[in-house]
N, C-alpha and C. Protein backbone atom coordinates (compact mmCIF):
# COMPACT_ATOMS: atom_id res chain seq x y z
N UNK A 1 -3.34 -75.13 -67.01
CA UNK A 1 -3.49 -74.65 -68.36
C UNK A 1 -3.27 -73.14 -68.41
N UNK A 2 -3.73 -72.47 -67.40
CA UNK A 2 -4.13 -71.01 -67.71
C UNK A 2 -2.52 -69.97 -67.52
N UNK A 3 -1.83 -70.85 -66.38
CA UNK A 3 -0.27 -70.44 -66.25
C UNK A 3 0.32 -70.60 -67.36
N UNK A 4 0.70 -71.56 -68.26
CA UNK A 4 1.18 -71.80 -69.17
C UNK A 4 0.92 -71.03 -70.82
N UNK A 5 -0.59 -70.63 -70.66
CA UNK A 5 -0.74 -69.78 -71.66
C UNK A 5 -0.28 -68.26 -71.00
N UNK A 6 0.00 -67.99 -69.38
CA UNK A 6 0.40 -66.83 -69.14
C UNK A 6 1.74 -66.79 -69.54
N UNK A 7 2.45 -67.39 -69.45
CA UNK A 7 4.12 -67.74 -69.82
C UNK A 7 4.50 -67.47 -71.03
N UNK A 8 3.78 -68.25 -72.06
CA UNK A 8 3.61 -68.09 -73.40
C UNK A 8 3.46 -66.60 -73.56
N UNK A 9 2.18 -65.82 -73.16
CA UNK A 9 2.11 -65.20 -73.59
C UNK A 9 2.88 -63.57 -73.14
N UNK A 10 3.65 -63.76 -71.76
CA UNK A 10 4.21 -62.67 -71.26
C UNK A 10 5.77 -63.08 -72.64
N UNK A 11 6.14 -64.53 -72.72
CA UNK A 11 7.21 -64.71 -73.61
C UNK A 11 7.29 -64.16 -75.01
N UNK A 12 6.07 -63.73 -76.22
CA UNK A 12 5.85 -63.28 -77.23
C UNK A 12 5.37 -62.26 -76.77
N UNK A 13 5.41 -61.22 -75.82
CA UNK A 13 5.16 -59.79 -75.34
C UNK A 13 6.73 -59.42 -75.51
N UNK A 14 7.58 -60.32 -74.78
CA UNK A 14 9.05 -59.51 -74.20
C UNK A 14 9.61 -60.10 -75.90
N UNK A 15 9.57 -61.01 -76.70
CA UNK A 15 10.21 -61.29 -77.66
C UNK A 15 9.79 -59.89 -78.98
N UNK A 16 8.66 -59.40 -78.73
CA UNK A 16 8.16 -58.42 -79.82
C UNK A 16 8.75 -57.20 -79.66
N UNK A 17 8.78 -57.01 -77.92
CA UNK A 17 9.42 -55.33 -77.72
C UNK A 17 10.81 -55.53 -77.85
N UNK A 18 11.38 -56.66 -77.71
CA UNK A 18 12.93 -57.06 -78.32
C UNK A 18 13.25 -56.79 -79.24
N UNK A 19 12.76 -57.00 -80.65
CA UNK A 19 12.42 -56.93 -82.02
C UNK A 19 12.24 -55.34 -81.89
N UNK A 20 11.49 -54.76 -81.41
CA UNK A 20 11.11 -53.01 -81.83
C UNK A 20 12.21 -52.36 -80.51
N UNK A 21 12.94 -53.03 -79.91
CA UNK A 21 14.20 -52.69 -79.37
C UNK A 21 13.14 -51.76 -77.98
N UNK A 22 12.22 -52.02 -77.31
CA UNK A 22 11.59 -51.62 -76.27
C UNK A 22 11.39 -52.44 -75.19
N UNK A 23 12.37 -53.10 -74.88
CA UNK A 23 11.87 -54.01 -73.50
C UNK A 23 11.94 -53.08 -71.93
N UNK A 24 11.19 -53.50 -71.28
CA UNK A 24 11.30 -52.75 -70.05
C UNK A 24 12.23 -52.55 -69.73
N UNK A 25 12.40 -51.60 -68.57
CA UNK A 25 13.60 -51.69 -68.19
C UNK A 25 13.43 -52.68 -66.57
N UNK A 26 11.99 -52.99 -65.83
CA UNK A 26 11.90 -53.57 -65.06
C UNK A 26 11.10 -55.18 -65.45
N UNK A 27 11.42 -55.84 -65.30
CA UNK A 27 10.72 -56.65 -65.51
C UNK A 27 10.20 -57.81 -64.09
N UNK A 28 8.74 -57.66 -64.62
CA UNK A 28 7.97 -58.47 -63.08
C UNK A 28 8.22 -59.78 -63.11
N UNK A 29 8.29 -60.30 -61.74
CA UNK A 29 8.52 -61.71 -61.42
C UNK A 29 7.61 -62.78 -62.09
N UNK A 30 6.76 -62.59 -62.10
CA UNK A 30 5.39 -63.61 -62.90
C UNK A 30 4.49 -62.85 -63.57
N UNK A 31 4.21 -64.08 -64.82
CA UNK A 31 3.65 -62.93 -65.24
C UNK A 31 2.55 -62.14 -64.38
N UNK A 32 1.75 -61.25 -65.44
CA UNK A 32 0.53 -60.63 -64.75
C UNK A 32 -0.76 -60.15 -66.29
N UNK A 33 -1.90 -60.97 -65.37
CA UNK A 33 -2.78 -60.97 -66.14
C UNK A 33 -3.30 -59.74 -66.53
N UNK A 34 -3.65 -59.74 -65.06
CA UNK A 34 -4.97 -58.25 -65.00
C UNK A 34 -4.06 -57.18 -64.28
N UNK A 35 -3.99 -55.58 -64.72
CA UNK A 35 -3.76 -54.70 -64.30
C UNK A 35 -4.93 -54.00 -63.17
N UNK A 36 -4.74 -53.89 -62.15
CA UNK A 36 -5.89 -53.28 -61.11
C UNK A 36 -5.68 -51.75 -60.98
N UNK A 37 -6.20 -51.12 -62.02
CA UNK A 37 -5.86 -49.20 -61.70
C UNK A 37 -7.45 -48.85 -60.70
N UNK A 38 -6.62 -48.12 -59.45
CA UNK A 38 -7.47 -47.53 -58.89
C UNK A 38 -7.14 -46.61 -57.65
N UNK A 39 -7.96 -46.11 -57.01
CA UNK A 39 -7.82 -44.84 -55.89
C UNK A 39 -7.27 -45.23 -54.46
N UNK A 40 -6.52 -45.36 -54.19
CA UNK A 40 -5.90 -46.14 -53.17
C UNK A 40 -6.99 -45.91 -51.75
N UNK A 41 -7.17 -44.41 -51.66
CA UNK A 41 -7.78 -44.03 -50.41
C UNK A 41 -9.12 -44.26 -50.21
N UNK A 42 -9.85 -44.73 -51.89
CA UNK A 42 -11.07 -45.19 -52.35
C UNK A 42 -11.85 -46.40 -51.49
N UNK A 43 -11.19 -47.37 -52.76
CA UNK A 43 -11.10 -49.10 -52.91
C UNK A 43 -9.95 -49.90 -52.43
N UNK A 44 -8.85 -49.62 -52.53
CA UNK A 44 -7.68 -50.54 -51.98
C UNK A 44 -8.18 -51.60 -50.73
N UNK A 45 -8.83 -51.18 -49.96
CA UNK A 45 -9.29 -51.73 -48.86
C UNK A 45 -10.59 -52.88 -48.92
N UNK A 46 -11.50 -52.40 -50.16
CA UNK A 46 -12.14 -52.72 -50.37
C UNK A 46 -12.22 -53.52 -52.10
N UNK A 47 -12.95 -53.25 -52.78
CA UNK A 47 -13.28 -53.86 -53.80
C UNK A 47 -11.89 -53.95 -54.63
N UNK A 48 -10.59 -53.53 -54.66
CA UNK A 48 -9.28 -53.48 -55.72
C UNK A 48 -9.11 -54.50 -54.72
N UNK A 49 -8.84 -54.61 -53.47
CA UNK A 49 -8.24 -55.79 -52.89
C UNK A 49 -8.76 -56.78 -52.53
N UNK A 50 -9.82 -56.93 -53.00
CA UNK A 50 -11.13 -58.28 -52.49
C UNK A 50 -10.94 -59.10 -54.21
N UNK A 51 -11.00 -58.48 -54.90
CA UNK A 51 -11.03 -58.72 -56.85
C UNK A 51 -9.28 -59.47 -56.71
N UNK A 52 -8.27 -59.08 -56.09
CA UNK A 52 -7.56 -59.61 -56.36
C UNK A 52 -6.64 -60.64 -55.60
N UNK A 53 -7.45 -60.59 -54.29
CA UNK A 53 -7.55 -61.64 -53.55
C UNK A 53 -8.07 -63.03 -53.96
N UNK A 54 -9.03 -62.59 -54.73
CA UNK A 54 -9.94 -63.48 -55.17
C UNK A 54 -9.57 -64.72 -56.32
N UNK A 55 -8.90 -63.15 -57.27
CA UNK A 55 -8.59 -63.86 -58.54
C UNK A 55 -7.09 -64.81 -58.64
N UNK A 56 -6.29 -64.00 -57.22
CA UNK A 56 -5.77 -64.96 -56.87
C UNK A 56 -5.30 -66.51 -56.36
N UNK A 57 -6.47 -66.66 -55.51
CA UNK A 57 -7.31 -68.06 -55.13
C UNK A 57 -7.57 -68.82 -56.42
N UNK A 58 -7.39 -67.89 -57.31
CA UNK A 58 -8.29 -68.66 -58.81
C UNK A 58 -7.20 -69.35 -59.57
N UNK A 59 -5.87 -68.70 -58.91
CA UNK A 59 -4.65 -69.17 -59.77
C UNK A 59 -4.17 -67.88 -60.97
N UNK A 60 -4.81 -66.69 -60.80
CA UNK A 60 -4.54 -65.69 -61.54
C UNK A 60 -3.61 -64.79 -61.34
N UNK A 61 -2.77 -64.25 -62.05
CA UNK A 61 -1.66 -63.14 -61.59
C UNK A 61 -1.78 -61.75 -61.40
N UNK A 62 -3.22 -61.29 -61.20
CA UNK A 62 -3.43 -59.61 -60.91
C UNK A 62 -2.25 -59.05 -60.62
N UNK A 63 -1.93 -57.69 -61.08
CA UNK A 63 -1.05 -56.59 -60.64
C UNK A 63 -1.99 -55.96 -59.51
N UNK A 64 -1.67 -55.21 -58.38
CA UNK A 64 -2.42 -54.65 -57.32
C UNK A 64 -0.83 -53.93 -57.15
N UNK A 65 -0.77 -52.54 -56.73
CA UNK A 65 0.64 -52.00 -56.14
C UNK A 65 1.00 -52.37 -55.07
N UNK A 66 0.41 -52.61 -53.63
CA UNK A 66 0.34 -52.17 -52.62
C UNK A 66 1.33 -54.48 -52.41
N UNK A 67 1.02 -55.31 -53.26
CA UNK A 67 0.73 -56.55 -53.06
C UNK A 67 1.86 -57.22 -54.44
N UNK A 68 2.13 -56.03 -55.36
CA UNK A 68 3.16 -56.71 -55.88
C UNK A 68 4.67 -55.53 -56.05
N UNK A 69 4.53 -54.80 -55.21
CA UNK A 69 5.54 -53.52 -55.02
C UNK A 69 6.02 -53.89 -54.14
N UNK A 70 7.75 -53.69 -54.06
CA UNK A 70 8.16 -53.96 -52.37
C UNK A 70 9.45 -52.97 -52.16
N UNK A 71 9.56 -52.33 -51.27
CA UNK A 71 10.39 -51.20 -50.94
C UNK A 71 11.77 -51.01 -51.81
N UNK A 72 12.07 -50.01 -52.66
CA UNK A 72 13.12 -49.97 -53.59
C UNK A 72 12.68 -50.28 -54.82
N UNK A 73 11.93 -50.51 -54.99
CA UNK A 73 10.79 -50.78 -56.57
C UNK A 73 10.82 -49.18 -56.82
N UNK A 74 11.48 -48.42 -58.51
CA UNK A 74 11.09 -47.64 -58.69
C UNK A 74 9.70 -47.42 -59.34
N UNK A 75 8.32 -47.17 -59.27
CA UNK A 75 7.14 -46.81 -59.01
C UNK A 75 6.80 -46.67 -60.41
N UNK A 76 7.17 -45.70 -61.16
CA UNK A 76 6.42 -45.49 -62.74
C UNK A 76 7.27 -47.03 -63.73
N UNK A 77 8.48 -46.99 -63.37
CA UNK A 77 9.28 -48.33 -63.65
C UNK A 77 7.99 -49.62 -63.73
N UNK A 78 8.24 -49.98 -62.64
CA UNK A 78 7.29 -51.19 -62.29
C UNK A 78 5.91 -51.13 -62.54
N UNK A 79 5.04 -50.12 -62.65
CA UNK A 79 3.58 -49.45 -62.95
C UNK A 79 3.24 -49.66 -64.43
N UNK A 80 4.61 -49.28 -64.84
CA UNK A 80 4.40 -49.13 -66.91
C UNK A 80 4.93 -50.58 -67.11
N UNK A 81 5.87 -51.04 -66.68
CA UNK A 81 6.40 -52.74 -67.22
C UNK A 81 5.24 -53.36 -67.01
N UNK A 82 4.37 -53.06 -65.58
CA UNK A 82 2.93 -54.16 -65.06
C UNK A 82 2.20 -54.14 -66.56
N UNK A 83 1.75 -52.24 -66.81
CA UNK A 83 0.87 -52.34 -67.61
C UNK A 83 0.74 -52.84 -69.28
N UNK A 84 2.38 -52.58 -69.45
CA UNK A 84 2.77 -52.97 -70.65
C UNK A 84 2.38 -54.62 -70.92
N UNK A 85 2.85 -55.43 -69.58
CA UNK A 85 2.99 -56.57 -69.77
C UNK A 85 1.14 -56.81 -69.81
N UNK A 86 0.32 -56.66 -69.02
CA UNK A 86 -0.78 -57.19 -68.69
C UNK A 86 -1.60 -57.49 -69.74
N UNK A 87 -2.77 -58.39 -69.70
CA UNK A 87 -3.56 -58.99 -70.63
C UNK A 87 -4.92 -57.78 -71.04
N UNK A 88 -5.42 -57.59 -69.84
CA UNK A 88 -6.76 -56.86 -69.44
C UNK A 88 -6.23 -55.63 -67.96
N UNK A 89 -6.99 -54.61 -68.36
CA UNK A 89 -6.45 -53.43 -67.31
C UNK A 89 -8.65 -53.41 -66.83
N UNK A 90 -8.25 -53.35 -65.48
CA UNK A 90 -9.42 -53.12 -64.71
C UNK A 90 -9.09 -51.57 -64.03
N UNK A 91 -10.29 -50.90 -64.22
CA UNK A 91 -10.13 -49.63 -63.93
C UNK A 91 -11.38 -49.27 -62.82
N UNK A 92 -10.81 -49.42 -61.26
CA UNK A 92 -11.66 -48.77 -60.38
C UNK A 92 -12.14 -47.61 -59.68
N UNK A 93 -12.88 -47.15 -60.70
CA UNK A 93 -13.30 -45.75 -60.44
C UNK A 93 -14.09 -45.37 -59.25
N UNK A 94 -13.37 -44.23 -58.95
CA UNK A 94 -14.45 -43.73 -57.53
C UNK A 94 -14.20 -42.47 -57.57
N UNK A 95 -15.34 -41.80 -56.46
CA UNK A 95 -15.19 -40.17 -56.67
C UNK A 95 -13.65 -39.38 -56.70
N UNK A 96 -13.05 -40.27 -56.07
CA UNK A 96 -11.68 -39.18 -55.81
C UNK A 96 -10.85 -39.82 -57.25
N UNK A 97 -11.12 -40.67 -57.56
CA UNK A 97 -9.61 -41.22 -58.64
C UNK A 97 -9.35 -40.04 -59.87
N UNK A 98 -10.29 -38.89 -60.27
CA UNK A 98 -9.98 -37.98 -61.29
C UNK A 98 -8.72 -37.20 -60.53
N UNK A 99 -8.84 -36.75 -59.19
CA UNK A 99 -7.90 -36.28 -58.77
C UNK A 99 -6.27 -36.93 -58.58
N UNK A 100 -6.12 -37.89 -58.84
CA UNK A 100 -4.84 -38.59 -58.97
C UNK A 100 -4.04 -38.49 -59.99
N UNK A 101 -2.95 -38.05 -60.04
CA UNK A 101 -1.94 -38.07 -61.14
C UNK A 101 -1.65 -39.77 -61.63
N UNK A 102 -1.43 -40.69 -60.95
CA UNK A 102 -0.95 -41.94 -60.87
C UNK A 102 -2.47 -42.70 -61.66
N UNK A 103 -3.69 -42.82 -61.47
CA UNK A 103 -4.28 -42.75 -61.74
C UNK A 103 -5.02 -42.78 -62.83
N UNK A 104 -4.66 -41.61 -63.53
CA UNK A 104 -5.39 -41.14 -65.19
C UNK A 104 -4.11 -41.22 -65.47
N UNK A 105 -2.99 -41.34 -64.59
CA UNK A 105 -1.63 -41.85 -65.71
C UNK A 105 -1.54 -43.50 -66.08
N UNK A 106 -1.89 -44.34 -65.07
CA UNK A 106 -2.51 -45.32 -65.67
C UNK A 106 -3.43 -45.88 -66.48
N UNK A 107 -4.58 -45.01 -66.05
CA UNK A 107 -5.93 -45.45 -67.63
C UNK A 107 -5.56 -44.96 -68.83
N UNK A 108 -4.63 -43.58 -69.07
CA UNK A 108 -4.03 -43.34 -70.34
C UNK A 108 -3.21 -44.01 -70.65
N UNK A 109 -2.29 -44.71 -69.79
CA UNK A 109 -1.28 -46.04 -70.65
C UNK A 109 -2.27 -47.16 -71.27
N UNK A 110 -2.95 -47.85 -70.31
CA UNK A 110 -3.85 -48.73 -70.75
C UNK A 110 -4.26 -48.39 -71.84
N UNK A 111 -4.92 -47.13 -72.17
CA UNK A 111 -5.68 -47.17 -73.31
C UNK A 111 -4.70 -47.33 -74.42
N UNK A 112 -3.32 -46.11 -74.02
CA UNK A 112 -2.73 -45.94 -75.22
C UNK A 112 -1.38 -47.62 -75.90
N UNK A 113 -1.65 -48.27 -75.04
CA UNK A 113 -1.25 -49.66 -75.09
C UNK A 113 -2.49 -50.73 -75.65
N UNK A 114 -3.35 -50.45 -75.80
CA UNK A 114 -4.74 -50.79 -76.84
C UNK A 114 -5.07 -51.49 -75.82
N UNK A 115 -4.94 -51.82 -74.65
CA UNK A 115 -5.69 -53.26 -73.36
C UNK A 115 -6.99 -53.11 -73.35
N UNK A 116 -7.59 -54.28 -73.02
CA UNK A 116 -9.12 -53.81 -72.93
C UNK A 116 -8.93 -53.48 -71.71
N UNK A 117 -9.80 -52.53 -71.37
CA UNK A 117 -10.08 -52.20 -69.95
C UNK A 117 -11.66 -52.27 -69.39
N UNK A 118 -11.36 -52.86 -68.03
CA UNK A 118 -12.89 -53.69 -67.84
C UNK A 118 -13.07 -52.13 -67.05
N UNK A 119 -14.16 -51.45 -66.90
CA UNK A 119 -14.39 -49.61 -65.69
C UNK A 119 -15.07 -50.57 -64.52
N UNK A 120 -15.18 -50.62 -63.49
CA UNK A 120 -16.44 -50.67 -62.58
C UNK A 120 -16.39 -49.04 -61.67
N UNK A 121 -17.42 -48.48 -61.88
CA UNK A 121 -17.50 -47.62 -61.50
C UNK A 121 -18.28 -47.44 -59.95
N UNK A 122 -17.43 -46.97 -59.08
CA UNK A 122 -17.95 -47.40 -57.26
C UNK A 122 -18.14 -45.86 -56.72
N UNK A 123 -19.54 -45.80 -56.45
CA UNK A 123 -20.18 -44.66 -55.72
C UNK A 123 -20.15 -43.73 -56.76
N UNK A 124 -20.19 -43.52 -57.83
CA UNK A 124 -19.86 -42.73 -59.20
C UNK A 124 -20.21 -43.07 -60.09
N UNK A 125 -20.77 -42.07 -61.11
CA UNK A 125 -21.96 -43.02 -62.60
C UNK A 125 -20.47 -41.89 -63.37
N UNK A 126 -20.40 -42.86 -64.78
CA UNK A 126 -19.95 -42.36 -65.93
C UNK A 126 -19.89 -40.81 -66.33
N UNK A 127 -21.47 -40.41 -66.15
CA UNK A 127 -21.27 -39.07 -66.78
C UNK A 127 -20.98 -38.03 -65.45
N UNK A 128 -20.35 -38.44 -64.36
CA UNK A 128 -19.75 -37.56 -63.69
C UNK A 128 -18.00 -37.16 -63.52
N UNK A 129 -17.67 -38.12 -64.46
CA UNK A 129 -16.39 -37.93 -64.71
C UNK A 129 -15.45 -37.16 -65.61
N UNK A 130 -14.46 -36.36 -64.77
CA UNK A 130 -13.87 -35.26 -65.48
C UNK A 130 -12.33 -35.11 -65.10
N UNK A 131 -11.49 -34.33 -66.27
CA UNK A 131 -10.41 -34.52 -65.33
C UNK A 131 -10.26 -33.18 -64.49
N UNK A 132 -9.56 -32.93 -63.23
CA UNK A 132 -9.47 -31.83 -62.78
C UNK A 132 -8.62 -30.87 -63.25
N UNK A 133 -8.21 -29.37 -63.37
CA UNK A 133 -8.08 -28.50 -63.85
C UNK A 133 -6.80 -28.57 -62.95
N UNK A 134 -5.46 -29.17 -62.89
CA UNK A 134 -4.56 -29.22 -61.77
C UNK A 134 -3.29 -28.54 -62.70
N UNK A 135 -2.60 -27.24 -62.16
CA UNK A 135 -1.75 -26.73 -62.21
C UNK A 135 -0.58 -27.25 -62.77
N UNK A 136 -0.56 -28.55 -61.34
CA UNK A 136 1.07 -29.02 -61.42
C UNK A 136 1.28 -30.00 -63.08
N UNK A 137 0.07 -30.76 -63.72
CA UNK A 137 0.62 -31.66 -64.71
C UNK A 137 0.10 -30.43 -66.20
N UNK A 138 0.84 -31.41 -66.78
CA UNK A 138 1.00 -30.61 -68.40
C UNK A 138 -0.10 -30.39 -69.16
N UNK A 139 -0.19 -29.55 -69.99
CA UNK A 139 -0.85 -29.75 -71.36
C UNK A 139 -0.93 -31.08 -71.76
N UNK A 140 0.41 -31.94 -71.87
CA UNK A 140 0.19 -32.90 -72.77
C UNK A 140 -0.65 -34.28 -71.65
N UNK A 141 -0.24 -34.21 -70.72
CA UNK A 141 -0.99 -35.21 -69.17
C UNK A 141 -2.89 -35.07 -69.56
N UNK A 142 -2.94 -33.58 -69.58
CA UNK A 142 -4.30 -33.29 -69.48
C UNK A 142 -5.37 -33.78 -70.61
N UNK A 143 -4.46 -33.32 -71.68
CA UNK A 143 -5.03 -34.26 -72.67
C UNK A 143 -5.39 -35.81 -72.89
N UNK A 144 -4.07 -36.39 -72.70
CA UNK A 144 -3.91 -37.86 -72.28
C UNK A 144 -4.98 -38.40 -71.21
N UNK A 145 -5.24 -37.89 -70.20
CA UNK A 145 -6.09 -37.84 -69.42
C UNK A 145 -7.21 -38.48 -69.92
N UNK A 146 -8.01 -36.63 -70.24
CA UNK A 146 -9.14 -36.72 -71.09
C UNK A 146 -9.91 -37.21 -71.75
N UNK A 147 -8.82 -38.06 -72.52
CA UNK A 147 -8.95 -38.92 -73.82
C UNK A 147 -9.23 -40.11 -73.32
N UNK A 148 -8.34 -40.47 -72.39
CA UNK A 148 -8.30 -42.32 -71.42
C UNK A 148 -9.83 -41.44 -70.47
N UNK A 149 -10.19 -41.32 -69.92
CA UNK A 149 -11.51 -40.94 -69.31
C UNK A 149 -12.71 -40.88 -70.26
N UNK A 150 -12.61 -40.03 -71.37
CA UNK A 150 -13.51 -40.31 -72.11
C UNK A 150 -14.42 -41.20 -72.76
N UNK A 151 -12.91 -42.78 -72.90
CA UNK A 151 -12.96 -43.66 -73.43
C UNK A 151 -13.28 -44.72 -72.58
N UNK A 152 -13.12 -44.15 -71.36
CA UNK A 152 -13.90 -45.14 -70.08
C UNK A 152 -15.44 -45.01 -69.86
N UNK A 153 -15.83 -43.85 -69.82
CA UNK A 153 -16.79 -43.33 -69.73
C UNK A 153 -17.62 -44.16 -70.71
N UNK A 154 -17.16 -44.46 -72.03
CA UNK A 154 -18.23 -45.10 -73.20
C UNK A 154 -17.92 -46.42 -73.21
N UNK A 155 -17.26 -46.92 -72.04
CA UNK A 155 -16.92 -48.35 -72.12
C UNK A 155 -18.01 -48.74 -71.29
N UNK A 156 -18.48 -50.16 -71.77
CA UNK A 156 -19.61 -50.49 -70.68
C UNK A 156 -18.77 -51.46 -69.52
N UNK A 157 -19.22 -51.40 -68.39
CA UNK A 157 -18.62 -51.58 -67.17
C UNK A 157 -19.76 -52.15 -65.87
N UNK A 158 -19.34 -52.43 -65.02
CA UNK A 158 -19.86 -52.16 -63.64
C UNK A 158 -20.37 -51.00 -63.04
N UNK A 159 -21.42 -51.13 -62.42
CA UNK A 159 -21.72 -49.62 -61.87
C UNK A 159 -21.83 -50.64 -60.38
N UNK A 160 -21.08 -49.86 -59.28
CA UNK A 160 -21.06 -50.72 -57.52
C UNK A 160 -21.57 -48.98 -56.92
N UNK A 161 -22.87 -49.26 -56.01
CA UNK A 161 -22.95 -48.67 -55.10
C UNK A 161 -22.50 -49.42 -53.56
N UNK A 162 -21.85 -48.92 -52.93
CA UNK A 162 -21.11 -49.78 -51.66
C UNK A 162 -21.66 -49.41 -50.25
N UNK A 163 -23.04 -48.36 -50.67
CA UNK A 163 -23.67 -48.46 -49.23
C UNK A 163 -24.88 -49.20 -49.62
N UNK A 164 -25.26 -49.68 -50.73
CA UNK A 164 -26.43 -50.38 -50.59
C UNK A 164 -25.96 -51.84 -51.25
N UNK A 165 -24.80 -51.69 -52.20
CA UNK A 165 -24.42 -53.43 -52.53
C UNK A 165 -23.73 -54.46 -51.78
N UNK A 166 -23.49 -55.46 -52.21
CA UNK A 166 -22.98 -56.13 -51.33
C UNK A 166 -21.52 -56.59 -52.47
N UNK A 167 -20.48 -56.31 -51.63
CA UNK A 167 -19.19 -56.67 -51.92
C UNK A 167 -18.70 -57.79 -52.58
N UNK A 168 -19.66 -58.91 -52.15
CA UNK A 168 -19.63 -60.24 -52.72
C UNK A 168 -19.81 -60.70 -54.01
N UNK A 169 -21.01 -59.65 -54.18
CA UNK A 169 -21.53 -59.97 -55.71
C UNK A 169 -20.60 -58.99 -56.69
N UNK A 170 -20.07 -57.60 -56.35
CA UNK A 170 -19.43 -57.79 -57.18
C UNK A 170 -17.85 -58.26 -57.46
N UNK A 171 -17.40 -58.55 -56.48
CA UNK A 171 -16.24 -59.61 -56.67
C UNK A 171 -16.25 -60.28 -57.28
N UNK A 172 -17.50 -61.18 -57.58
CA UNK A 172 -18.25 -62.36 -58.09
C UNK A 172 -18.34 -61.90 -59.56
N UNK A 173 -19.06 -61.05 -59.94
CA UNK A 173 -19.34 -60.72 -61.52
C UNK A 173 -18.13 -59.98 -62.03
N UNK A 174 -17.29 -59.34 -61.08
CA UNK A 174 -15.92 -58.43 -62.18
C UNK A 174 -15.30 -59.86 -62.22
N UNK A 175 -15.09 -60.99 -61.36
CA UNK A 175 -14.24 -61.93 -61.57
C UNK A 175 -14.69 -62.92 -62.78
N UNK A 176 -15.76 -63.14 -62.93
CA UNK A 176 -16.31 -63.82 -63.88
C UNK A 176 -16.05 -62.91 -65.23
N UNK A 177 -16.76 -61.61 -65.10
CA UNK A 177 -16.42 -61.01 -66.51
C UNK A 177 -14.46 -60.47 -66.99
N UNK A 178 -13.72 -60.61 -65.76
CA UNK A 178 -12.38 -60.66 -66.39
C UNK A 178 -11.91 -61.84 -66.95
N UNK A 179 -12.21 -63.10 -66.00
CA UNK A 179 -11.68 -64.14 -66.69
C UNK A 179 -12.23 -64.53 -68.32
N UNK A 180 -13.76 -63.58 -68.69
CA UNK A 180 -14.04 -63.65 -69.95
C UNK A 180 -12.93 -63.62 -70.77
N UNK A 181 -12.77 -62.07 -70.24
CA UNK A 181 -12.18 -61.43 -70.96
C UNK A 181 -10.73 -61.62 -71.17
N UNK A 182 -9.97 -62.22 -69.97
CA UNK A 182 -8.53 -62.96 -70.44
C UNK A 182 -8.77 -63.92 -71.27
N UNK A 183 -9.99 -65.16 -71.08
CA UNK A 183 -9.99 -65.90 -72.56
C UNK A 183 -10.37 -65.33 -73.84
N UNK A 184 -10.54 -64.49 -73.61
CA UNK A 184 -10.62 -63.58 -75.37
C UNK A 184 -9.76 -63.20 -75.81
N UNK A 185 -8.89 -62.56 -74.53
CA UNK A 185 -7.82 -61.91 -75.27
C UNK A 185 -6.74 -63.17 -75.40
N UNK A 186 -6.69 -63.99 -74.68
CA UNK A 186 -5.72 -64.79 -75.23
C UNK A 186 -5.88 -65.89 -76.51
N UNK A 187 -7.32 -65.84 -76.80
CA UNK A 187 -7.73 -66.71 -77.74
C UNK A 187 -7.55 -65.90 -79.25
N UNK A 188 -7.40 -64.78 -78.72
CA UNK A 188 -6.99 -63.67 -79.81
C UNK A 188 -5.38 -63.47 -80.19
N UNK A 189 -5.00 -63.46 -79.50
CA UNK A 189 -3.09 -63.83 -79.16
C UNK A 189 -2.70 -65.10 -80.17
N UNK A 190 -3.69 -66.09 -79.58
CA UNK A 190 -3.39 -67.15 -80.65
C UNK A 190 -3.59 -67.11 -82.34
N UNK A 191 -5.08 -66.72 -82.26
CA UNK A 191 -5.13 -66.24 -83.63
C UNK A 191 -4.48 -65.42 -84.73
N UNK A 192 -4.13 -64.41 -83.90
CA UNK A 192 -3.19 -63.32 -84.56
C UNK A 192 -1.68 -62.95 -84.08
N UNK A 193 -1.02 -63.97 -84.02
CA UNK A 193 -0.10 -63.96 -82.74
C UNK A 193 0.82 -62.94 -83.39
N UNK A 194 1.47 -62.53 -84.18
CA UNK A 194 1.62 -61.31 -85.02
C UNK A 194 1.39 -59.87 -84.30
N UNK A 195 -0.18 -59.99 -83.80
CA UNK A 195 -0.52 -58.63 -83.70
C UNK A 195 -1.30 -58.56 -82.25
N UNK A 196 -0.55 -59.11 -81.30
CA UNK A 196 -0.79 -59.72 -80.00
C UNK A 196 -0.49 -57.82 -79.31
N UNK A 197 -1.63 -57.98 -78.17
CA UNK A 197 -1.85 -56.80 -77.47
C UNK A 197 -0.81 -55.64 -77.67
């Protein structure tokens, strides 16, 4: 059941940006449900790649870079088609991810693409998040930033401490509360298919 409403619904994604003359210029092999934004040097190892290991087993199409990127993939190409296409953007925050360009360039697409985005926030509470004061990106980045951080910050989420939690459980509850949240959003798709993500 759940493939078939993914099909459907990656098919009235690419038929709409057709219509407003915006289709990717990359387009991913299957669809993809959930977008996984996070700190590579963080979580990748841990909780981004356990969530989508998982949700995989489940029959789900997570985006993860490291697992659906393969050498000659141009990078913002394939990053913005993932996010464009995706249902729900999961955003794994940890102390280092403010410092990433790739990063807060992803939670600002997400946001500015309206996705819900699920935060779990790992070794890091909400009100410690900021963007950094970095030279190399723009005025207009910093803002964008800001704005996608801000809006994480007041999103309610996960809070994972990873020296005293256990990995299991939250694999267990982000997986349960995404698959909520893909049946919402797709039960919403149906309803308003018009005005689909």
């Amino acid at each position: 059941m759940h493939r078939s409403l993914s099909t459907s619904f990656q098919a009235r994604i690419i038929s709409q940006l057709q219509v407003q003359n915006q289709v990717p210029k990359v387009v991913i092999q299957e669809p993809c449900d959930l977008f996984i934004n996070h700190r590579s040097m963080d979580t990748k190892r841990t909780v981004a790649t356990l969530i989508y290991d998982h949700l995989r087993r489940l029959g789900f199409h997570p985006f993860l870079d490291n697992k659906n990127m393969k050498p000659g993939d141009k990078l913002f190409d394939k990053i913005n088609a993932a996010i464009m296409e995706c249902k729900v953007g999961l955003a794994v925050i940890s102390p280092r991810y403010c410092e990433s360009y790739f990063c807060l360039h992803e939670l600002a697409l997400l946001m500015e693409c309206k996705k819900k985005v699920i935060p779990i926030f790992v070794d890091i509470k909400p009100s410690q998040l900021g963007v950094i004061n970095n030279r190399n990106w723009t005025k207009e980045d910093l803002d964008r930033f800001k704005m996608a951080l801000e809006e994480a910050k007041y999103t309610v989420g996960l809070i994972f401490n990873s020296s005293q939690g256990n990995f299991s459980d939250i694999v267990t509850s982000a997986s349960d509360i995404i698959i909520k949240n893909l049946a919402e959003v797709e039960d919403e798709d149906m309803q308003y298919p018009c005005i689909a993500s």
